[in-house]
N, C-alpha and C. Protein backbone atom coordinates (compact mmCIF):
# COMPACT_ATOMS: atom_id res chain seq x y z
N UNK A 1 -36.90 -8.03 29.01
CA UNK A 1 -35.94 -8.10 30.08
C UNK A 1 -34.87 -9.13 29.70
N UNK A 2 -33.59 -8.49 29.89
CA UNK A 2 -32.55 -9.67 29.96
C UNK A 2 -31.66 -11.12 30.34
N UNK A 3 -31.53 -11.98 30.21
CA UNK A 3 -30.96 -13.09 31.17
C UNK A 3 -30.92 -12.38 32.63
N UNK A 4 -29.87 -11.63 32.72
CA UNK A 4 -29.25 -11.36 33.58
C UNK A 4 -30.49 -10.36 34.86
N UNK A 5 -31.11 -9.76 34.59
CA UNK A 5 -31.81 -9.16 35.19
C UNK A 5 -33.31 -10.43 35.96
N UNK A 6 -33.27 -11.19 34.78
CA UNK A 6 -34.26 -12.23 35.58
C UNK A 6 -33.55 -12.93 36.04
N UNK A 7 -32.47 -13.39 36.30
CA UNK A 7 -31.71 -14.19 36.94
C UNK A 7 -31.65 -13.02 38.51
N UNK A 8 -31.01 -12.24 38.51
CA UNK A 8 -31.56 -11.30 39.65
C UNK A 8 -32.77 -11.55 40.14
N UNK A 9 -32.77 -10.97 39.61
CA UNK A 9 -34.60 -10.98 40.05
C UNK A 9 -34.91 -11.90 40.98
N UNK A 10 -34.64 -13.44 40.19
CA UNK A 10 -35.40 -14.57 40.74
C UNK A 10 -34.56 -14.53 41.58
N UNK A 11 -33.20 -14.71 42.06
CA UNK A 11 -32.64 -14.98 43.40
C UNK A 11 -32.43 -14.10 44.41
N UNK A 12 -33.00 -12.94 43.88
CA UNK A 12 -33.86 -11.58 45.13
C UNK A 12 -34.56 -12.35 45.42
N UNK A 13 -35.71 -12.83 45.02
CA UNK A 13 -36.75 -13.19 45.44
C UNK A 13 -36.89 -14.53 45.95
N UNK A 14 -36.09 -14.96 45.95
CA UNK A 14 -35.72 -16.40 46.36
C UNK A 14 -34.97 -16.25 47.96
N UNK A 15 -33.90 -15.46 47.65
CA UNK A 15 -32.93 -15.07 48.90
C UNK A 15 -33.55 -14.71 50.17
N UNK A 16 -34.31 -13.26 49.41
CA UNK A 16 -34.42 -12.38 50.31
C UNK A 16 -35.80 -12.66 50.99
N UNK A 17 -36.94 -13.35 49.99
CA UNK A 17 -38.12 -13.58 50.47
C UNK A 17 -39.01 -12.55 50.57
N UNK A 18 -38.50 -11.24 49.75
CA UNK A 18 -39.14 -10.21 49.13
C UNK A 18 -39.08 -9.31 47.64
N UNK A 19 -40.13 -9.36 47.26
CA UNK A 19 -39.40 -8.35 45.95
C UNK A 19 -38.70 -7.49 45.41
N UNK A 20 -37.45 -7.09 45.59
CA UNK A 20 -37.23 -6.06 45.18
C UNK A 20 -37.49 -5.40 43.73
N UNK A 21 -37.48 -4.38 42.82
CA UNK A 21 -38.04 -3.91 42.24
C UNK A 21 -36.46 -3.68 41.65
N UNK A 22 -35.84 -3.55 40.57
CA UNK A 22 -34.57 -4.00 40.18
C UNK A 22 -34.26 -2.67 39.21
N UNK A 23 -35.53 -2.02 38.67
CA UNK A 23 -35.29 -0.77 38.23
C UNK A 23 -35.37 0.51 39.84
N UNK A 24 -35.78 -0.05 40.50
CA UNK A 24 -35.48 1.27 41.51
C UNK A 24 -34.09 1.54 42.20
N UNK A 25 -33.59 0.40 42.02
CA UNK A 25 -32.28 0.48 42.82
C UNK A 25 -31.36 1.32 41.50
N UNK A 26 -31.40 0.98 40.00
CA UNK A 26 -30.94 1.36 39.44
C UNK A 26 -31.15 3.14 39.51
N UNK A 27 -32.56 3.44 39.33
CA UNK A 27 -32.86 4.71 39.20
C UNK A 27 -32.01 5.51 40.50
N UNK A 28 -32.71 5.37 41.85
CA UNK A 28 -32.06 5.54 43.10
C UNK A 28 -30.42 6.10 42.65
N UNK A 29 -29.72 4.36 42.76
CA UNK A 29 -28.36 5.00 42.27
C UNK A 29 -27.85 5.95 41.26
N UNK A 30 -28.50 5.77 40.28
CA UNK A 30 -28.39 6.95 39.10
C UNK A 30 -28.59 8.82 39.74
N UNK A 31 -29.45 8.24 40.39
CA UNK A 31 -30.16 10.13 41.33
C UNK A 31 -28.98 10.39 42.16
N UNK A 32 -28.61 9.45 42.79
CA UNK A 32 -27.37 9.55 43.86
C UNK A 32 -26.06 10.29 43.25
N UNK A 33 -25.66 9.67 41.93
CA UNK A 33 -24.73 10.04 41.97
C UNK A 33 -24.89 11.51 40.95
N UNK A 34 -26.11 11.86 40.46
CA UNK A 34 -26.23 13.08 39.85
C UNK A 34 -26.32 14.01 41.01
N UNK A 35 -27.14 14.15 42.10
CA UNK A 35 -26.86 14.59 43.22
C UNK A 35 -25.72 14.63 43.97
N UNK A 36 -24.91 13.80 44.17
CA UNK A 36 -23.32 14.27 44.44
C UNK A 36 -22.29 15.17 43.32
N UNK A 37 -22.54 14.54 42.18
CA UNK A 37 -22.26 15.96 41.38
C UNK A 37 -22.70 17.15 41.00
N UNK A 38 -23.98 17.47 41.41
CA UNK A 38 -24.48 18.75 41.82
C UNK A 38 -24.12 19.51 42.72
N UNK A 39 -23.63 18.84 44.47
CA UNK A 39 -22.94 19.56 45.12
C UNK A 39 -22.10 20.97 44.67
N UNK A 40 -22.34 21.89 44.88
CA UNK A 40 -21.15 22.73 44.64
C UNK A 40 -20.19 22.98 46.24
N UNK A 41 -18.93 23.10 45.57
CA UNK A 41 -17.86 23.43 46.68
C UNK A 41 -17.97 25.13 46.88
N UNK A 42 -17.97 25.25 48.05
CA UNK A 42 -17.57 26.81 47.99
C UNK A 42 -15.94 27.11 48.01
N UNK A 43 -15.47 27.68 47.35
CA UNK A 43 -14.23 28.41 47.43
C UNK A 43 -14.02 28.89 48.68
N UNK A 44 -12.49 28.66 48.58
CA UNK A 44 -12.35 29.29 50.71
C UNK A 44 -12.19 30.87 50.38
N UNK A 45 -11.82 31.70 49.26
CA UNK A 45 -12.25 32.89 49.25
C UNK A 45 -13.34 33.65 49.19
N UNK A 46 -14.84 32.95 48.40
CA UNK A 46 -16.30 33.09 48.92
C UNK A 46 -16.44 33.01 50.30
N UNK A 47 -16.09 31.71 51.34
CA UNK A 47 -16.69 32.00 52.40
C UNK A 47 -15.86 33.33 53.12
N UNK A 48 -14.57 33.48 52.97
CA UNK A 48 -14.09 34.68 53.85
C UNK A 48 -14.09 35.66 53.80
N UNK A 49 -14.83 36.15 51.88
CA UNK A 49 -15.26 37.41 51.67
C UNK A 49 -16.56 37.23 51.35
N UNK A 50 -17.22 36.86 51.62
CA UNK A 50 -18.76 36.95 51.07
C UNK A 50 -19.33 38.08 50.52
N UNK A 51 -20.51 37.85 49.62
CA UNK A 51 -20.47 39.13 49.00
C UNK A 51 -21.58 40.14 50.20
N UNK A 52 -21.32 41.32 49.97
CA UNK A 52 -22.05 42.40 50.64
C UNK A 52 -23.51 42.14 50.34
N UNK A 53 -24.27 42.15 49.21
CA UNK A 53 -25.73 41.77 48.87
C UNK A 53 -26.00 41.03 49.87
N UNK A 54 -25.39 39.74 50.20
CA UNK A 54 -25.64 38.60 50.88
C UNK A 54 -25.84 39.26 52.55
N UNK A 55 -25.26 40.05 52.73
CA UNK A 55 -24.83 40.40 53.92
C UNK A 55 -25.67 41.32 54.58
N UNK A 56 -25.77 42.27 54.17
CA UNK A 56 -26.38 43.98 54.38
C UNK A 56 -27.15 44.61 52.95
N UNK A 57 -28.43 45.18 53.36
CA UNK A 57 -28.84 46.11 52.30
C UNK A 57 -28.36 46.86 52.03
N UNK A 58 -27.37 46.88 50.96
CA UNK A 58 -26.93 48.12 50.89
C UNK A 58 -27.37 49.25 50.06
N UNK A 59 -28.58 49.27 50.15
CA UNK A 59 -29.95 50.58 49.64
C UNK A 59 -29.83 51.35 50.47
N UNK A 60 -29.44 51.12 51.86
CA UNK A 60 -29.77 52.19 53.14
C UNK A 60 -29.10 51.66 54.24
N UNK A 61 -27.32 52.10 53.38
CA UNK A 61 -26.47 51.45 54.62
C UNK A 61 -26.50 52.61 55.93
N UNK A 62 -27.29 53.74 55.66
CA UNK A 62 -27.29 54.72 56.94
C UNK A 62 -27.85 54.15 58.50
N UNK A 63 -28.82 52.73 57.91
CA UNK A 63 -29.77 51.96 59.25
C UNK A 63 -28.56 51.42 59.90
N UNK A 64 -27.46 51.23 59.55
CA UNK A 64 -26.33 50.19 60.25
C UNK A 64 -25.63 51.45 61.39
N UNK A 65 -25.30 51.22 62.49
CA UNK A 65 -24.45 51.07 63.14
C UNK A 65 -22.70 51.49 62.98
N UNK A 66 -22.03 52.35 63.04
CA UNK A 66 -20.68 52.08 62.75
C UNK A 66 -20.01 51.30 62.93
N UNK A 67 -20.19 50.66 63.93
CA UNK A 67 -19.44 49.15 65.04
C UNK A 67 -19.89 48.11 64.42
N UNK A 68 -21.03 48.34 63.83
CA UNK A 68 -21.73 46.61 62.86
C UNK A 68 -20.46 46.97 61.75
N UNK A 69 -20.65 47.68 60.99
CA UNK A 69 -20.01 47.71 59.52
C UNK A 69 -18.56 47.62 59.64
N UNK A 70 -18.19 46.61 60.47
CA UNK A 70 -16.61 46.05 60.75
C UNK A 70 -16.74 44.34 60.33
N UNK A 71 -16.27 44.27 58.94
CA UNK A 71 -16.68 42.60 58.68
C UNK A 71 -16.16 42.49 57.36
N UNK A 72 -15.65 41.47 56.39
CA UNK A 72 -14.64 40.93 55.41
C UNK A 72 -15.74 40.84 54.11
N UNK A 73 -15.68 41.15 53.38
CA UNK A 73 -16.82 41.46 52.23
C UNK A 73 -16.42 41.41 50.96
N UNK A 74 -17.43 41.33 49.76
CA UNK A 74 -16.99 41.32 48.63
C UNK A 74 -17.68 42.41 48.07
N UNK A 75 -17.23 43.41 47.31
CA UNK A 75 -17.88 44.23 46.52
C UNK A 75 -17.78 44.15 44.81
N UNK A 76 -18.59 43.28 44.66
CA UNK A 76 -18.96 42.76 43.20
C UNK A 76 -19.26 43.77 41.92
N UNK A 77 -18.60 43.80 41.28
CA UNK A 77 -19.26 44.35 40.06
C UNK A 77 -19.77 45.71 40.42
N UNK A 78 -19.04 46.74 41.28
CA UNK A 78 -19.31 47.94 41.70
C UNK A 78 -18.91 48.97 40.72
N UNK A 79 -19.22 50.27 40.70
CA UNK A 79 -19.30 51.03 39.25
C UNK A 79 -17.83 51.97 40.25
N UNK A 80 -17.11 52.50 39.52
CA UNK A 80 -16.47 53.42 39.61
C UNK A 80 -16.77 54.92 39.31
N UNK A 81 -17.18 55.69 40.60
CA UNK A 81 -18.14 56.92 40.22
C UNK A 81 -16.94 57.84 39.79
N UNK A 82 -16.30 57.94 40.77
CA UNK A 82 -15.18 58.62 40.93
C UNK A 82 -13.38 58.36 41.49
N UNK A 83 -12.58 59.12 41.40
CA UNK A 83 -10.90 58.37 41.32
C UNK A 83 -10.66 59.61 41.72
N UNK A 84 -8.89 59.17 42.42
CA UNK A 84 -8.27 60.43 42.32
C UNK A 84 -6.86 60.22 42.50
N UNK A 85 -5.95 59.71 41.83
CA UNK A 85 -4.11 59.73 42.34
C UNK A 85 -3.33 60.67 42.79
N UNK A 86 -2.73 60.32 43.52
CA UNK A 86 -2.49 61.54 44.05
C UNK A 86 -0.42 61.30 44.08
N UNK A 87 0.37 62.17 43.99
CA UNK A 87 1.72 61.71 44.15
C UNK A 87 2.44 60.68 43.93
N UNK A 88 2.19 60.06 45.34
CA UNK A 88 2.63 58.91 46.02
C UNK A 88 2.38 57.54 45.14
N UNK A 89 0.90 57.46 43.90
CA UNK A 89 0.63 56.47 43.66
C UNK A 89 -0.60 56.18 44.03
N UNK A 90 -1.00 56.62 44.84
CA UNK A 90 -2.44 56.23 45.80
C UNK A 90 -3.18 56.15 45.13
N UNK A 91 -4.40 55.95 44.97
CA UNK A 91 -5.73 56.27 44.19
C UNK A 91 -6.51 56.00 45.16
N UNK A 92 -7.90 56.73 45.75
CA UNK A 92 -8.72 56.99 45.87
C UNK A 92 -10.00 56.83 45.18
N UNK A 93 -10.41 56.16 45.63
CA UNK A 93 -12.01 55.07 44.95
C UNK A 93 -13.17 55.67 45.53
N UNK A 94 -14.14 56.05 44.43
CA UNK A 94 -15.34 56.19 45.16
C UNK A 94 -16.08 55.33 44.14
N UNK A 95 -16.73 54.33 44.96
CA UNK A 95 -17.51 53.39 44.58
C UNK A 95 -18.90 53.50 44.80
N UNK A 96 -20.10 52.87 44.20
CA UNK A 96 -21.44 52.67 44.36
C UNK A 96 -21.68 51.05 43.51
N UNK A 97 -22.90 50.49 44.43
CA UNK A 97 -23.16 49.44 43.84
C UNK A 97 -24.29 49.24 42.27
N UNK A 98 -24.69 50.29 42.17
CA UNK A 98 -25.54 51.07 40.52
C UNK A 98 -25.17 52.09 39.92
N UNK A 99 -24.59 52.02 38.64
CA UNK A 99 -24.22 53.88 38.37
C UNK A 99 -25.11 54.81 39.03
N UNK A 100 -26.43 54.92 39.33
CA UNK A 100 -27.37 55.52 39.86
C UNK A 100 -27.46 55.43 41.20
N UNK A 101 -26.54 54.87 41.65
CA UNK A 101 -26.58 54.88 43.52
C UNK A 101 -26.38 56.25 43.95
N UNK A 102 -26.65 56.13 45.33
CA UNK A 102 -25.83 57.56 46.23
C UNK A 102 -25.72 57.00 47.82
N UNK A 103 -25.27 55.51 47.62
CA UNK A 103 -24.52 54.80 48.09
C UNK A 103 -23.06 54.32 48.11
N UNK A 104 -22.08 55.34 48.48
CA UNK A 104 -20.96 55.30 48.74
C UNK A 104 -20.12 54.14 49.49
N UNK A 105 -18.90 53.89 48.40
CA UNK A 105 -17.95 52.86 49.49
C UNK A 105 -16.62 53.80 49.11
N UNK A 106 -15.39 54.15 49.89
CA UNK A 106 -14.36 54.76 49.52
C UNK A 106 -13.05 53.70 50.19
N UNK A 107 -12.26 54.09 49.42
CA UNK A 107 -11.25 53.36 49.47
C UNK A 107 -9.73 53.63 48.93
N UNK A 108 -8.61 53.72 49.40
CA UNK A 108 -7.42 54.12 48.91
C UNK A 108 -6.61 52.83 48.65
N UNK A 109 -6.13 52.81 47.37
CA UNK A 109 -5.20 51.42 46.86
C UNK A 109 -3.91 51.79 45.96
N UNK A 110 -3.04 51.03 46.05
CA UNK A 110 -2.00 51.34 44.85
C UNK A 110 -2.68 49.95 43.19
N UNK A 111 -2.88 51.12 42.45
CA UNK A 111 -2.98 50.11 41.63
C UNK A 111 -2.38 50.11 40.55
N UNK A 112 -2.14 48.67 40.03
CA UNK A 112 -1.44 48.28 38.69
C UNK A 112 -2.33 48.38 37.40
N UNK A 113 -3.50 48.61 37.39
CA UNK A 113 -3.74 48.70 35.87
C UNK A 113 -4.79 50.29 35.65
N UNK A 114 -4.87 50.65 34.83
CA UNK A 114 -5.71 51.85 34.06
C UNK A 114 -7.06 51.92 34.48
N UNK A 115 -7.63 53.09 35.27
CA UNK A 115 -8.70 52.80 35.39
C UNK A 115 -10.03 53.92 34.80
N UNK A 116 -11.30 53.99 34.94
CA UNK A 116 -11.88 54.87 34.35
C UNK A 116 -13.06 55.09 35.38
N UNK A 117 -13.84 56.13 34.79
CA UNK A 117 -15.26 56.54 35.59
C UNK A 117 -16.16 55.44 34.74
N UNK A 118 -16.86 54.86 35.67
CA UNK A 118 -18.23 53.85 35.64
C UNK A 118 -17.42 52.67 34.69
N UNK A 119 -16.20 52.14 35.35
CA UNK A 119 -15.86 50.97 35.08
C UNK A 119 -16.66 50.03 36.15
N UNK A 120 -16.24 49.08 36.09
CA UNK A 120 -17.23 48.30 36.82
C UNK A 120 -15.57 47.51 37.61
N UNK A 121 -15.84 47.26 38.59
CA UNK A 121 -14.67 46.39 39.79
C UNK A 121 -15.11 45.74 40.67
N UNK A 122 -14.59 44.56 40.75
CA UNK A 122 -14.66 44.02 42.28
C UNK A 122 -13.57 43.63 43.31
N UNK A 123 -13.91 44.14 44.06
CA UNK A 123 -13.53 44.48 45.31
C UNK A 123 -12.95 43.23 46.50
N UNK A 124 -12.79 42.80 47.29
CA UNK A 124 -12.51 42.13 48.17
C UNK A 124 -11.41 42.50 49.29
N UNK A 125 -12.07 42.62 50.79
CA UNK A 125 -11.90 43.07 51.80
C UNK A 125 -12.36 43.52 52.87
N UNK A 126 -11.86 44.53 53.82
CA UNK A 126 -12.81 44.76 55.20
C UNK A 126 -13.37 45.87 55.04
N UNK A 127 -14.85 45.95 55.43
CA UNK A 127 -15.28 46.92 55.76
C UNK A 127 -14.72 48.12 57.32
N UNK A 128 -14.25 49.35 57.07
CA UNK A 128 -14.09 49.75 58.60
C UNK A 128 -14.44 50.75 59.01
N UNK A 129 -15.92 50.56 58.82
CA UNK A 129 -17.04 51.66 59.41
C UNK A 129 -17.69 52.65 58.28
N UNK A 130 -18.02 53.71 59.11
CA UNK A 130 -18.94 54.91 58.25
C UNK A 130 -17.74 56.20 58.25
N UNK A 131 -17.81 56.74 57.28
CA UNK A 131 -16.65 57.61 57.24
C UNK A 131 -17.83 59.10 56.29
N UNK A 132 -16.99 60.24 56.54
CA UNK A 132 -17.10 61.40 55.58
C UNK A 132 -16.62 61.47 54.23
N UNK A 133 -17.19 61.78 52.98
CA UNK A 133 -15.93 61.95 51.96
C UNK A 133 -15.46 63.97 51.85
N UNK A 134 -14.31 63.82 52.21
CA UNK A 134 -13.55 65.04 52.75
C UNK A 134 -13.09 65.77 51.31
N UNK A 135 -12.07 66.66 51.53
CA UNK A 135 -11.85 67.52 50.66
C UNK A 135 -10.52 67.18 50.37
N UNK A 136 -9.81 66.36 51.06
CA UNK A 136 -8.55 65.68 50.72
C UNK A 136 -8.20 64.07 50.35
N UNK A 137 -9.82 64.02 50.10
CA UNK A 137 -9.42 62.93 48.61
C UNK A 137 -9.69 63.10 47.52
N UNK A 138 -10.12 64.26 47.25
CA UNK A 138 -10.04 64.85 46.05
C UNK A 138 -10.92 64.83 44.73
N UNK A 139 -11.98 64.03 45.35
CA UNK A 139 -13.15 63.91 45.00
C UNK A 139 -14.13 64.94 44.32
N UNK A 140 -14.84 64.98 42.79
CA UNK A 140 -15.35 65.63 42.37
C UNK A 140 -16.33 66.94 43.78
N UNK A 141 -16.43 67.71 43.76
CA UNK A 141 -17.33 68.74 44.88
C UNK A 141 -18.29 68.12 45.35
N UNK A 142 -19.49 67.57 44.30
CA UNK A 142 -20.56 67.12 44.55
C UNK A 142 -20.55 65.96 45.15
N UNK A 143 -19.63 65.64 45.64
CA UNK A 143 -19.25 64.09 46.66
C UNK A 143 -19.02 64.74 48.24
N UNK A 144 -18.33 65.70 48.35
CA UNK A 144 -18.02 66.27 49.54
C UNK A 144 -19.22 66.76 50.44
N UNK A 145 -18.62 65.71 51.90
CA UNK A 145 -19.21 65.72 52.92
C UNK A 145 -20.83 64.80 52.63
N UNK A 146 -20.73 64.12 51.95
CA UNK A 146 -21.85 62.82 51.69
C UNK A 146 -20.96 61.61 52.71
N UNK A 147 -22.21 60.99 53.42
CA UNK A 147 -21.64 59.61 53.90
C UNK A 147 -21.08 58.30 53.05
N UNK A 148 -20.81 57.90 53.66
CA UNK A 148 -20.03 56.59 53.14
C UNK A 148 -19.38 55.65 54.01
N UNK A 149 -19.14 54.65 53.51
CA UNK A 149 -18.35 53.33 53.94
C UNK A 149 -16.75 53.18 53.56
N UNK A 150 -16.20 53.03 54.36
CA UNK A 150 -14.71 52.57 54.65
C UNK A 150 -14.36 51.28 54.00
N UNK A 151 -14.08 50.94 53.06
CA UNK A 151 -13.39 49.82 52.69
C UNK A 151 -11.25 49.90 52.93
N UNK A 152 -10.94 48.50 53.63
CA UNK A 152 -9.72 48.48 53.05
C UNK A 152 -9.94 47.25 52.60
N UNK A 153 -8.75 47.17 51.45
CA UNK A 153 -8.67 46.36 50.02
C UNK A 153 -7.67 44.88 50.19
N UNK A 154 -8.16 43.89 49.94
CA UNK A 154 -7.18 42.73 49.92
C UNK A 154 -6.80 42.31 48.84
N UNK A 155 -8.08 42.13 47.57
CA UNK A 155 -8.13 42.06 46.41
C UNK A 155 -8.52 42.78 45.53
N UNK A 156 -7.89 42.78 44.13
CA UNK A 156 -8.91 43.62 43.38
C UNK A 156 -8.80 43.17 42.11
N UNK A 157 -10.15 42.86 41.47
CA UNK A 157 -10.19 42.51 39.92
C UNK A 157 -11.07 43.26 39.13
N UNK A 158 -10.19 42.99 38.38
CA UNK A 158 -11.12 44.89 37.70
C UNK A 158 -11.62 44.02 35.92
């Protein structure tokens, strides 16, 4: 032990009229401040889109409600089953959260970059309800008239 630490020491123990223990305060503080830098911050765009996993099963979004499935969400790393542009620019999204899903999210966006079947995207925005996939989005056959979810789009990173 050093000058300085028995010099502590002794006038802890002199002062205070109890022992303190001179490596615990050290350790203590050391934990403290590794524990404040562990904190993580959440991003104010995590809390306002949270991701869907977090939220709802979406294995068997048929148990929900239409009126529940109105809420701000993230759709992470979702596969691109199917597309469709149409004129105007539009594109038409049919999404699932596994290439192997038959769990539908649909969605119409203008987008800026190239896209493909079973790219992978994420999503950010509102859910607005349970919808049909119809014959005028243009969707491969074998999609038509399967349920699905309503997304509109705030973000998108592909």
């Amino acid at each position: 032990m050093n000058r300085k630490k028995i010099a502590l020491l002794t006038g802890l123990t002199i002062f205070g009229g109890t022992n303190i223990p001179y490596n615990n305060l050290i350790n203590n503080q050391s934990n403290n401040v590794i524990k404040a830098a562990q904190r993580k911050k959440s991003s104010r765009t995590e809390s306002k889109y949270p991701n869907i996993m977090k939220k709802l099963d979406i294995t068997s979004m048929q148990q929900y409600d239409s009126n529940i499935l109105f809420m701000s969400i993230t759709l992470n790393n979702f596969y691109i089953k199917d597309f469709h542009t149409d004129n105007s620019g539009k594109t038409n999204l049919l999404l699932v959260p596994l290439s192997t899903s038959d769990q539908y999210f649909v969605t119409s966006v203008k987008l800026d970059h190239k896209i493909k079947k079973n790219q992978r995207i994420t999503i950010q925005g509102f859910l607005n309800g349970k919808t049909k996939i119809s014959k005028k989005q243009n969707f491969n056959d074998k999609y038509l008239d399967k349920s699905a979810v309503s997304v509109l789009v705030d973000h998108i990173n592909y």
